[in-house]
C-alpha atoms as a PDB file:
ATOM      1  CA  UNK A   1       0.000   0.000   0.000  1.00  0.00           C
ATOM      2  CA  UNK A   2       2.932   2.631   0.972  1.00  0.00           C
ATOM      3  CA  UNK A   3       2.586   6.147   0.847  1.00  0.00           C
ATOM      4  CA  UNK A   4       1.500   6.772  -2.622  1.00  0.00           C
ATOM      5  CA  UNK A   5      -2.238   7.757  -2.593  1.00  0.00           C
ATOM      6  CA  UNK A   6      -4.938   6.117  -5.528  1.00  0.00           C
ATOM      7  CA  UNK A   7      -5.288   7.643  -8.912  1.00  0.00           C
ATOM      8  CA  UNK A   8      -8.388   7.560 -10.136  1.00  0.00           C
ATOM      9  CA  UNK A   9      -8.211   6.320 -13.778  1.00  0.00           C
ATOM     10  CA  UNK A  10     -10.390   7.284 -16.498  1.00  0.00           C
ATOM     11  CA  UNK A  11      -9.401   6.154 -19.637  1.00  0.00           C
ATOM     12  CA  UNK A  12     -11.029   7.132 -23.191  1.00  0.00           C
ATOM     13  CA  UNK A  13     -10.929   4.031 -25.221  1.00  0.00           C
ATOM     14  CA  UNK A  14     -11.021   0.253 -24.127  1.00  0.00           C
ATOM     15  CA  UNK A  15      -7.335   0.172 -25.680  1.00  0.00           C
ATOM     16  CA  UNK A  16      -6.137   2.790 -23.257  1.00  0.00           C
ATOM     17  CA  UNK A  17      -7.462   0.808 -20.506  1.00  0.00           C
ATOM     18  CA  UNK A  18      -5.862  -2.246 -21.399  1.00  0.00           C
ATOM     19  CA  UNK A  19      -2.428   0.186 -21.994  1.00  0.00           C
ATOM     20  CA  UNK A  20      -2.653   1.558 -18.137  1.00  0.00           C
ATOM     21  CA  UNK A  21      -3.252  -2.100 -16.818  1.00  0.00           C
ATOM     22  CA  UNK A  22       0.076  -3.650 -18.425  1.00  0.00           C
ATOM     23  CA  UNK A  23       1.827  -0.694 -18.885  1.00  0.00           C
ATOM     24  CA  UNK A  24       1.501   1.362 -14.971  1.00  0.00           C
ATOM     25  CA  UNK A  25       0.118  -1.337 -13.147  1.00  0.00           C
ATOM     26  CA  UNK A  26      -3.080  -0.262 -12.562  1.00  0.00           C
ATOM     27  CA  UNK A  27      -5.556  -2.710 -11.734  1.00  0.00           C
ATOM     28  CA  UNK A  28      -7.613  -3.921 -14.678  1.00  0.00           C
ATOM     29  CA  UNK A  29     -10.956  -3.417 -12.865  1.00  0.00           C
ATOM     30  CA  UNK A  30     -10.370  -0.121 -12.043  1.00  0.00           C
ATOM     31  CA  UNK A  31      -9.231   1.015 -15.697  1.00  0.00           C
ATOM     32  CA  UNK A  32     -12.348  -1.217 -17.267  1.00  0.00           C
ATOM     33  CA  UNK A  33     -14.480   0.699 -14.673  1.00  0.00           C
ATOM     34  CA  UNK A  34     -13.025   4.119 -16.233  1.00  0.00           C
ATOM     35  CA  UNK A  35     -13.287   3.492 -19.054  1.00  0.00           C
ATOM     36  CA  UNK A  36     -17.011   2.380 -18.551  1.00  0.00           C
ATOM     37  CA  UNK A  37     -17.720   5.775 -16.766  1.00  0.00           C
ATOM     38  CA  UNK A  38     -16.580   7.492 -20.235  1.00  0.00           C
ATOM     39  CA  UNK A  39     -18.367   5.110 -22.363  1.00  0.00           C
ATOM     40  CA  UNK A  40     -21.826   6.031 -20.795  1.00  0.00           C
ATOM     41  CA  UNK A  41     -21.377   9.350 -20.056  1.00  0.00           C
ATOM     42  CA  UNK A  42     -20.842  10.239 -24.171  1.00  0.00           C
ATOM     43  CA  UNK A  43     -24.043  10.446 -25.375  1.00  0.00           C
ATOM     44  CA  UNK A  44     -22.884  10.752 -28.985  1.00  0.00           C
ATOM     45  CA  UNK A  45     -22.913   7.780 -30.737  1.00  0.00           C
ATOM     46  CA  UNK A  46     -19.858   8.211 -33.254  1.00  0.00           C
ATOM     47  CA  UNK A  47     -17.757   9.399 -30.728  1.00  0.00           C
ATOM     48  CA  UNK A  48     -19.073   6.124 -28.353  1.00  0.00           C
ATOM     49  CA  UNK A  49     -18.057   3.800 -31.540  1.00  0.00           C
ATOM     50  CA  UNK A  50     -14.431   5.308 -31.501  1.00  0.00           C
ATOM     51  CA  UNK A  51     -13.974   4.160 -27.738  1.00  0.00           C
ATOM     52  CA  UNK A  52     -13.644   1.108 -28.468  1.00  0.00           C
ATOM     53  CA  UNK A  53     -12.405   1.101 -32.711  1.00  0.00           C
ATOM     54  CA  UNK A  54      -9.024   0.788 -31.248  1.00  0.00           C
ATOM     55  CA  UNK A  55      -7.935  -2.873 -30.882  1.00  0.00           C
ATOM     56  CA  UNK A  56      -6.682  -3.431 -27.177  1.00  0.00           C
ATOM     57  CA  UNK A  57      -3.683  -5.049 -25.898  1.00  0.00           C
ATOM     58  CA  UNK A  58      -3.613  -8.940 -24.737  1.00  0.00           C
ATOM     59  CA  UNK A  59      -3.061  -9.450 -21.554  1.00  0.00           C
ATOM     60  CA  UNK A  60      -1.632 -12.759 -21.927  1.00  0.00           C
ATOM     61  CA  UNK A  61      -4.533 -14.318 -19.629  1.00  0.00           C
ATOM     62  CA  UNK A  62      -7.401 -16.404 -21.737  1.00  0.00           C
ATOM     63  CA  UNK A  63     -10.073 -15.457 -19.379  1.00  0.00           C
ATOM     64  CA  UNK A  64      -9.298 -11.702 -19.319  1.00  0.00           C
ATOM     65  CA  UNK A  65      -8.306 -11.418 -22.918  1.00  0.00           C
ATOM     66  CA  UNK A  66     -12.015 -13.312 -24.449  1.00  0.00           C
ATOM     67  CA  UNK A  67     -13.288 -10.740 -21.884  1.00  0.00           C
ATOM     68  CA  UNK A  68     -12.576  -7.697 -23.341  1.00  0.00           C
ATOM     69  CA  UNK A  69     -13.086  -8.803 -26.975  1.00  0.00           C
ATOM     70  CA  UNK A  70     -16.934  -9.743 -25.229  1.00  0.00           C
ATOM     71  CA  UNK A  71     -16.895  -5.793 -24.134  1.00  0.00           C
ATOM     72  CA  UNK A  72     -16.186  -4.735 -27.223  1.00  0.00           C
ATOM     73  CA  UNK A  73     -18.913  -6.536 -29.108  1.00  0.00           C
ATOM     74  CA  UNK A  74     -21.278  -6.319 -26.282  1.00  0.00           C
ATOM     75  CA  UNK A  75     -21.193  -2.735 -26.194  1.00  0.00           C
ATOM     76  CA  UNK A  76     -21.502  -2.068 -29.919  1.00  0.00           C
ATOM     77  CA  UNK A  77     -24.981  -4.650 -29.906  1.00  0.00           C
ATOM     78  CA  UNK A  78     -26.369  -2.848 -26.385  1.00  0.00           C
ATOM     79  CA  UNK A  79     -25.296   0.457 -27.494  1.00  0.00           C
ATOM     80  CA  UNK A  80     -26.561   0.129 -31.570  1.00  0.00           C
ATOM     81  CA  UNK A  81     -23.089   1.276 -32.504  1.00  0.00           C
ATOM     82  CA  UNK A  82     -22.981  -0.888 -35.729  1.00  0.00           C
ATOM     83  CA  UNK A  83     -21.511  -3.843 -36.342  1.00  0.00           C
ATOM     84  CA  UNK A  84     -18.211  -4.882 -34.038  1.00  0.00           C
ATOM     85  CA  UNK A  85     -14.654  -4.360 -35.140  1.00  0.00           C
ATOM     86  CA  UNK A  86     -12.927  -6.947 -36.570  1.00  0.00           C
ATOM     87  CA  UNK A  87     -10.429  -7.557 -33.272  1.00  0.00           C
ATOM     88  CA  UNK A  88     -13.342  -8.917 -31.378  1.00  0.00           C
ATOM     89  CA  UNK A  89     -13.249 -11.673 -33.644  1.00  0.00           C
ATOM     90  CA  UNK A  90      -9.816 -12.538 -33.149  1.00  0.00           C
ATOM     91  CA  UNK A  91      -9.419 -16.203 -32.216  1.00  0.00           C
ATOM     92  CA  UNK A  92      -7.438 -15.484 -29.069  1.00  0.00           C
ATOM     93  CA  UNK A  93     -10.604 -13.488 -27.564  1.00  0.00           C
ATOM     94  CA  UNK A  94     -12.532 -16.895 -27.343  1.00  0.00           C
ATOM     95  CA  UNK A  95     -12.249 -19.677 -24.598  1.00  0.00           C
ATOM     96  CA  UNK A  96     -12.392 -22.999 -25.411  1.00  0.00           C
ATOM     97  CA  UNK A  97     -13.859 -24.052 -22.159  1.00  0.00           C
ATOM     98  CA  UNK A  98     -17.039 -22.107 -20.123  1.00  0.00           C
ATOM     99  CA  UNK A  99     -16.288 -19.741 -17.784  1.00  0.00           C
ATOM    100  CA  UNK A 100     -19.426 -18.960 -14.865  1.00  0.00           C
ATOM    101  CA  UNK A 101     -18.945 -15.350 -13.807  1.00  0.00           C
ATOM    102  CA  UNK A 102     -21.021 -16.413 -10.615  1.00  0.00           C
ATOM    103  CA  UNK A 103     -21.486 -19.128  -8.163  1.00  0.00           C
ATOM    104  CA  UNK A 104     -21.774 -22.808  -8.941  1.00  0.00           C
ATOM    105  CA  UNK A 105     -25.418 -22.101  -8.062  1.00  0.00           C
ATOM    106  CA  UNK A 106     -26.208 -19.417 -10.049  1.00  0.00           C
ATOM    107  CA  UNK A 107     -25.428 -21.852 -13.504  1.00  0.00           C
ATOM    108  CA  UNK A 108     -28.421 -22.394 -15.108  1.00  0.00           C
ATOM    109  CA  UNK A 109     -29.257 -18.577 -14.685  1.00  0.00           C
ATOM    110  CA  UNK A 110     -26.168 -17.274 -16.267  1.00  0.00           C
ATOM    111  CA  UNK A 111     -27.037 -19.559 -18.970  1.00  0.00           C
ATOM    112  CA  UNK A 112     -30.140 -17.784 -20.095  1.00  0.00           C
ATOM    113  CA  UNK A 113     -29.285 -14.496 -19.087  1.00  0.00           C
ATOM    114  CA  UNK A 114     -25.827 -13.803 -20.634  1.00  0.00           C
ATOM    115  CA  UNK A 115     -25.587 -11.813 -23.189  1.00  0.00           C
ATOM    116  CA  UNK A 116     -24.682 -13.460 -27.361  1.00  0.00           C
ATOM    117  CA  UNK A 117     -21.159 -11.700 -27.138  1.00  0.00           C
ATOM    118  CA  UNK A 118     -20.127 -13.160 -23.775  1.00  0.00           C
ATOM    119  CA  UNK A 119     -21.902 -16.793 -24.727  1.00  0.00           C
ATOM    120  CA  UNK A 120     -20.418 -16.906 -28.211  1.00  0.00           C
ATOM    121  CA  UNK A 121     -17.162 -16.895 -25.821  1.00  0.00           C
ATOM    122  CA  UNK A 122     -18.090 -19.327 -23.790  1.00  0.00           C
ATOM    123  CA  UNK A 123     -18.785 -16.561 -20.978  1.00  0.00           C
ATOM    124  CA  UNK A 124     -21.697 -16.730 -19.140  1.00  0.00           C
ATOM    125  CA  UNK A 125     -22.774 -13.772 -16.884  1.00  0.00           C
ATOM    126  CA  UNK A 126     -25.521 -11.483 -16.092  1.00  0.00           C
ATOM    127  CA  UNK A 127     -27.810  -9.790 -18.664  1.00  0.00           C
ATOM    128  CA  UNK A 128     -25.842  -6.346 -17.898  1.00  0.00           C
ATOM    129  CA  UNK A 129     -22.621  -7.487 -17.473  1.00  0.00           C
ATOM    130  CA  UNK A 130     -21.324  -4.258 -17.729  1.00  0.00           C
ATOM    131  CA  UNK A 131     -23.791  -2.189 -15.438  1.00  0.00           C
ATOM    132  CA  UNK A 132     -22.281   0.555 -13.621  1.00  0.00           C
ATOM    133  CA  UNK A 133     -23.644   3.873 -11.670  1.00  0.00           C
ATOM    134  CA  UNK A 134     -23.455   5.938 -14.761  1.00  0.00           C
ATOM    135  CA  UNK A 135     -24.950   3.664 -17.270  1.00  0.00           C
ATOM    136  CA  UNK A 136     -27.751   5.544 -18.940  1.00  0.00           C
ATOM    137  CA  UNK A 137     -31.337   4.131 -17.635  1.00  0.00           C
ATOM    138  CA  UNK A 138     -32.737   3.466 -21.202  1.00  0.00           C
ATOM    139  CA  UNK A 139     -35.483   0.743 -21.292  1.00  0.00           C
ATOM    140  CA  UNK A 140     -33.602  -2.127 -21.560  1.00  0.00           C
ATOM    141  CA  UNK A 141     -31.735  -1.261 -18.696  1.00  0.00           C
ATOM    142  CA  UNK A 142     -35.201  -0.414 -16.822  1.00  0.00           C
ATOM    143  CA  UNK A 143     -36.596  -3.986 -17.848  1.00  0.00           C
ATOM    144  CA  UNK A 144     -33.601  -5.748 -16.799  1.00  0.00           C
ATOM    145  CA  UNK A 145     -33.923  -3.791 -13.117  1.00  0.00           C
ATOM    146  CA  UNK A 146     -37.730  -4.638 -12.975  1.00  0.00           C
ATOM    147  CA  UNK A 147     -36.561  -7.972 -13.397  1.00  0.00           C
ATOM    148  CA  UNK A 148     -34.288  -8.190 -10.812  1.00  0.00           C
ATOM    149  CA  UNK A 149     -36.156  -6.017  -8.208  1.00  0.00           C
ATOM    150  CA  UNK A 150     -40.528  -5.237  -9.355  1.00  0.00           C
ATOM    151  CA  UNK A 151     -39.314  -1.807  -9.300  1.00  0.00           C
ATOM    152  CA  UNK A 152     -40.905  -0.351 -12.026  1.00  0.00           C
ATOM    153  CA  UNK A 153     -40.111   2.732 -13.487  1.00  0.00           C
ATOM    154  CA  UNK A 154     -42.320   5.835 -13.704  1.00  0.00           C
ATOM    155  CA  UNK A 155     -41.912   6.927 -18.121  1.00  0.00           C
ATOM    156  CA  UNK A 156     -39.705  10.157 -17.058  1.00  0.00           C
ATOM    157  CA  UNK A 157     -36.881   7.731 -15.557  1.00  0.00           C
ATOM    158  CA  UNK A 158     -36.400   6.568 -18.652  1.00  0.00           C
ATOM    159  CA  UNK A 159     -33.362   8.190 -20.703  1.00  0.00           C
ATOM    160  CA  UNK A 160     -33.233   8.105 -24.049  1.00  0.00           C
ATOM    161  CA  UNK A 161     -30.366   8.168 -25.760  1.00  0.00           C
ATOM    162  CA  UNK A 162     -28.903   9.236 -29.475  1.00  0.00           C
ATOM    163  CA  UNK A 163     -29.386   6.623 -32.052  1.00  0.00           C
ATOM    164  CA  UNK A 164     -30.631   3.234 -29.495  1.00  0.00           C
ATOM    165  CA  UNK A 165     -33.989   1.686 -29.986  1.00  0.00           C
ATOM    166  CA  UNK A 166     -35.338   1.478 -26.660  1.00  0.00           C
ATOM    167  CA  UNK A 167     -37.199  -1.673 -25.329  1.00  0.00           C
ATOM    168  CA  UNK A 168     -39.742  -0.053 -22.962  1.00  0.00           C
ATOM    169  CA  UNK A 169     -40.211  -2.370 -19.611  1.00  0.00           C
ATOM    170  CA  UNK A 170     -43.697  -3.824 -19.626  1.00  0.00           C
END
């Protein structure tokens, strides 16, 4: 721990992440996390597609490495960004066996839920893997939370945003 106090990272692009994990040491979390943040707080949609344009760095690490190519694809799909770029179809960002972001229990769930560019991978998570704080509250979002919770949202909580077709939460 030492003296040195936390940066907060926030990097631009899903390459730049991967660059401050190998190349300062940061902790991958915390860089996909920042970069996150940026992702969802651009509401423009071209700018959104050249986040992640930029093919990122391996990491060496199967898991990790099929994990970001499922970001990248994941968020053009969610996010109606076009089609993906061509490094998330790069063998190396594929497992060969399944990986269960979740407890033994919790199986059959991920299953179903996980989204096609985490299960093309042989990933299987939640339906918003990649839900953070700042994540714009469109309707898919809403109808994944009234899912999880019965909270159902009141038509002004829901955000639109530029260029997604919104699934309104019934």
């Amino acid at each position: 721990m030492g003296d040195q106090p936390t940066t907060l990272t926030r990097p631009g692009t899903l390459a730049l992440a991967l660059q401050f994990a190998l190349g300062h040491g940061e902790a991958l979390r915390y860089c996909l996390a920042g970069f996150l943040d940026e992702f969802y707080s651009d509401p423009n949609s071209v700018s959104r597609r050249a986040r992640i344009e930029e093919a990122p760095a391996f990491l060496g690490d199967e898991r990790q490495d099929a994990f970001i190519g499922a970001i990248g694809e994941h968020l053009c799909h969610r996010w109606d960004l076009g089609d993906p770029p061509a490094w998330t179809d790069d063998p190396r960002r594929f497992l060969r066996q399944p990986w269960f972001v979740g407890p033994e229990r919790m199986k059959a769930f991920l299953l179903v839920e996980s989204p096609s560019a985490f299960r093309r991978r042989f990933i299987f998570t939640e339906a918003e893997p990649l839900r953070r704080a700042r994540m714009p509250k469109d309707g898919r979002w809403w109808a994944y939370e009234t899912m999880r919770t019965g909270r159902v949202p009141d038509p002004e909580e829901i955000e639109p945003m530029e260029g997604v077709r919104s699934a309104t939460p019934s």
